[in-house]
C-alpha atoms as a PDB file:
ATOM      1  CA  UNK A   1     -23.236  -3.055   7.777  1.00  0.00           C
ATOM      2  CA  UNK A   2     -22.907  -0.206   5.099  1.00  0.00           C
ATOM      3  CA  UNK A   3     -22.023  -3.179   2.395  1.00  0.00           C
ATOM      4  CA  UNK A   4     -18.867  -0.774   1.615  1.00  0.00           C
ATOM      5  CA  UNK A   5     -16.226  -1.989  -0.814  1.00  0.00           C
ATOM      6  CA  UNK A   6     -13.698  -0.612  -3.533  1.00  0.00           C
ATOM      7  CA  UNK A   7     -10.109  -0.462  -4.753  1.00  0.00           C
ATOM      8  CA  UNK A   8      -7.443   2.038  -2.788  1.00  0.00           C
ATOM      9  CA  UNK A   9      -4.413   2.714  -4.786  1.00  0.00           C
ATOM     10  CA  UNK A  10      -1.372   3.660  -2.515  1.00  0.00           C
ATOM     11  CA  UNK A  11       1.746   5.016  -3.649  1.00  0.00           C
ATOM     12  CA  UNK A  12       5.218   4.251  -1.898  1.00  0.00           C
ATOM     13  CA  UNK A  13       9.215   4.189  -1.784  1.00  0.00           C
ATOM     14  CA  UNK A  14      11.191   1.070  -1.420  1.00  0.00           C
ATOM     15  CA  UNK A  15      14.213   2.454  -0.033  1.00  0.00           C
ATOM     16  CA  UNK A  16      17.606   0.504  -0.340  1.00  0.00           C
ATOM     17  CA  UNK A  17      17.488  -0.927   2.690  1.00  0.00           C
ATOM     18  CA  UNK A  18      14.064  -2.401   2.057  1.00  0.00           C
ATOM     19  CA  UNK A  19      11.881  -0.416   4.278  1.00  0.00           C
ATOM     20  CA  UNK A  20       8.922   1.497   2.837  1.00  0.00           C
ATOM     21  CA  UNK A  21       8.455   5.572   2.884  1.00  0.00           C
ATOM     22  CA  UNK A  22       6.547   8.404   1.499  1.00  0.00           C
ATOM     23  CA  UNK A  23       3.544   6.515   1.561  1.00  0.00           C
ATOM     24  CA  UNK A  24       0.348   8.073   0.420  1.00  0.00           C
ATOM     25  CA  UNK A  25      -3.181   7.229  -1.500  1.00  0.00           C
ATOM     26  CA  UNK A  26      -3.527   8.228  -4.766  1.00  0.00           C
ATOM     27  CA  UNK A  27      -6.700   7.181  -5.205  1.00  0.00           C
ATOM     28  CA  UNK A  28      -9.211   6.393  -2.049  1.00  0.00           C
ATOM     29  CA  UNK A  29     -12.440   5.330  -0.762  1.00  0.00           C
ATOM     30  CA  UNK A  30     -12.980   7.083   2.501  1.00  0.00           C
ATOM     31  CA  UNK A  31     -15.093   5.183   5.130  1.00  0.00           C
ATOM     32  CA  UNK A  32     -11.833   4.029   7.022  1.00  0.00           C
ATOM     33  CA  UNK A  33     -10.744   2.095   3.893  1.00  0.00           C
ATOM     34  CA  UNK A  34      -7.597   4.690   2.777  1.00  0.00           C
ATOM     35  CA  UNK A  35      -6.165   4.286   6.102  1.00  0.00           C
ATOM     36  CA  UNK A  36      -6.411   0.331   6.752  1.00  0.00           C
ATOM     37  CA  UNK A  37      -4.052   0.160   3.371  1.00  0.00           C
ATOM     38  CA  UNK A  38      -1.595   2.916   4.545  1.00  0.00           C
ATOM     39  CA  UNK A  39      -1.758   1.024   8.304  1.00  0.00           C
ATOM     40  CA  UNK A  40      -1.333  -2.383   6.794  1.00  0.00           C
ATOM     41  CA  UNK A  41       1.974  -1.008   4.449  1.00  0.00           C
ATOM     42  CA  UNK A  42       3.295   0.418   7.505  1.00  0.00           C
ATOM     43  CA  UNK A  43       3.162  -2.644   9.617  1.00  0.00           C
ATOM     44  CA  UNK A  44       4.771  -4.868   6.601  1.00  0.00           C
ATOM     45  CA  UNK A  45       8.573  -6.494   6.865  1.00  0.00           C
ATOM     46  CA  UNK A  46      11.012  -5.145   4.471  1.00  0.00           C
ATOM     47  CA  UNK A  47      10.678  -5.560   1.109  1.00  0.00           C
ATOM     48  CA  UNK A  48      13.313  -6.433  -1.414  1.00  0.00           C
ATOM     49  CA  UNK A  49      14.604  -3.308  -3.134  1.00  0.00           C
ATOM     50  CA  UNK A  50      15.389  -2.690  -7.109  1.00  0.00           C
ATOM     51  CA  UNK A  51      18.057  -3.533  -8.119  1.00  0.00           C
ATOM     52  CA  UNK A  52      19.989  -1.758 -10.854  1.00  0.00           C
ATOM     53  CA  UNK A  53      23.604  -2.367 -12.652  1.00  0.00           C
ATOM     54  CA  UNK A  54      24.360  -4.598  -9.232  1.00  0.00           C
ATOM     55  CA  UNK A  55      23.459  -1.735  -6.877  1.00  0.00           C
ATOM     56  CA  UNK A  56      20.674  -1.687  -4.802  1.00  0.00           C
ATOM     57  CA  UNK A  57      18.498   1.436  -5.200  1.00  0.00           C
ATOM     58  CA  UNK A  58      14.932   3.217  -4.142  1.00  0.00           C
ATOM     59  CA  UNK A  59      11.881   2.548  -6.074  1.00  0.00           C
ATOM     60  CA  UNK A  60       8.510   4.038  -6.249  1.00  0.00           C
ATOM     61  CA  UNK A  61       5.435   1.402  -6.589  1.00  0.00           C
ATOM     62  CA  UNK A  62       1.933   1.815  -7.196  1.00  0.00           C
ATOM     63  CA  UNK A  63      -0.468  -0.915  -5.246  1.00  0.00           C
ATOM     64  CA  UNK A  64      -4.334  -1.371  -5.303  1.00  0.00           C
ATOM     65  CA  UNK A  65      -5.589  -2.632  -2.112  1.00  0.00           C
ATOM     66  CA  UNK A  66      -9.052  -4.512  -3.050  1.00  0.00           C
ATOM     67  CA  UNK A  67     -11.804  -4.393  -0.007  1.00  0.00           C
ATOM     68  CA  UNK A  68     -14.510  -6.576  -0.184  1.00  0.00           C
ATOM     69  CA  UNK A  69     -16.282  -6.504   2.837  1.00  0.00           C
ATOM     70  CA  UNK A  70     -19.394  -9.799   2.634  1.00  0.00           C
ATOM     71  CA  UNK A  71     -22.519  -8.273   4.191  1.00  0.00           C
ATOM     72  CA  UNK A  72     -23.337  -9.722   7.897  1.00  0.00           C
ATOM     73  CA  UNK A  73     -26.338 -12.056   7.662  1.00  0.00           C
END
């Protein structure tokens, strides 16, 4: 109802195993927003880890999250 939208950016670890740590926003909204992307990360499967000289190792990754909510008619 508040028309709110905007970009989150959320910072994380891909540990060698896949699953996803030290997750925090780097850059937030507020009105709810910064937590749906840290809920949402937390909830996803593994991801594939990097990959260096044949070994797997950790990674850290920057993602936005874009909300764009369409106003109720």
């Amino acid at each position: 109802e508040n028309n709110i939208s905007g970009k989150v950016w959320v910072s994380f670890v891909i540990e060698k195993d896949g699953h996803l740590s030290d997750i925090n926003v780097i850059r937030g909204v507020g009105y709810g927003l910064d937590d749906e992307a840290v809920r949402v990360l937390k909830l996803a499967p593994a991801w594939k880890p990097g990959i260096q000289n044949g070994q797997a190792v950790r990674v850290r990754y920057n993602l936005p999250f874009n909300f764009q909510i369409p106003p109720s008619d």
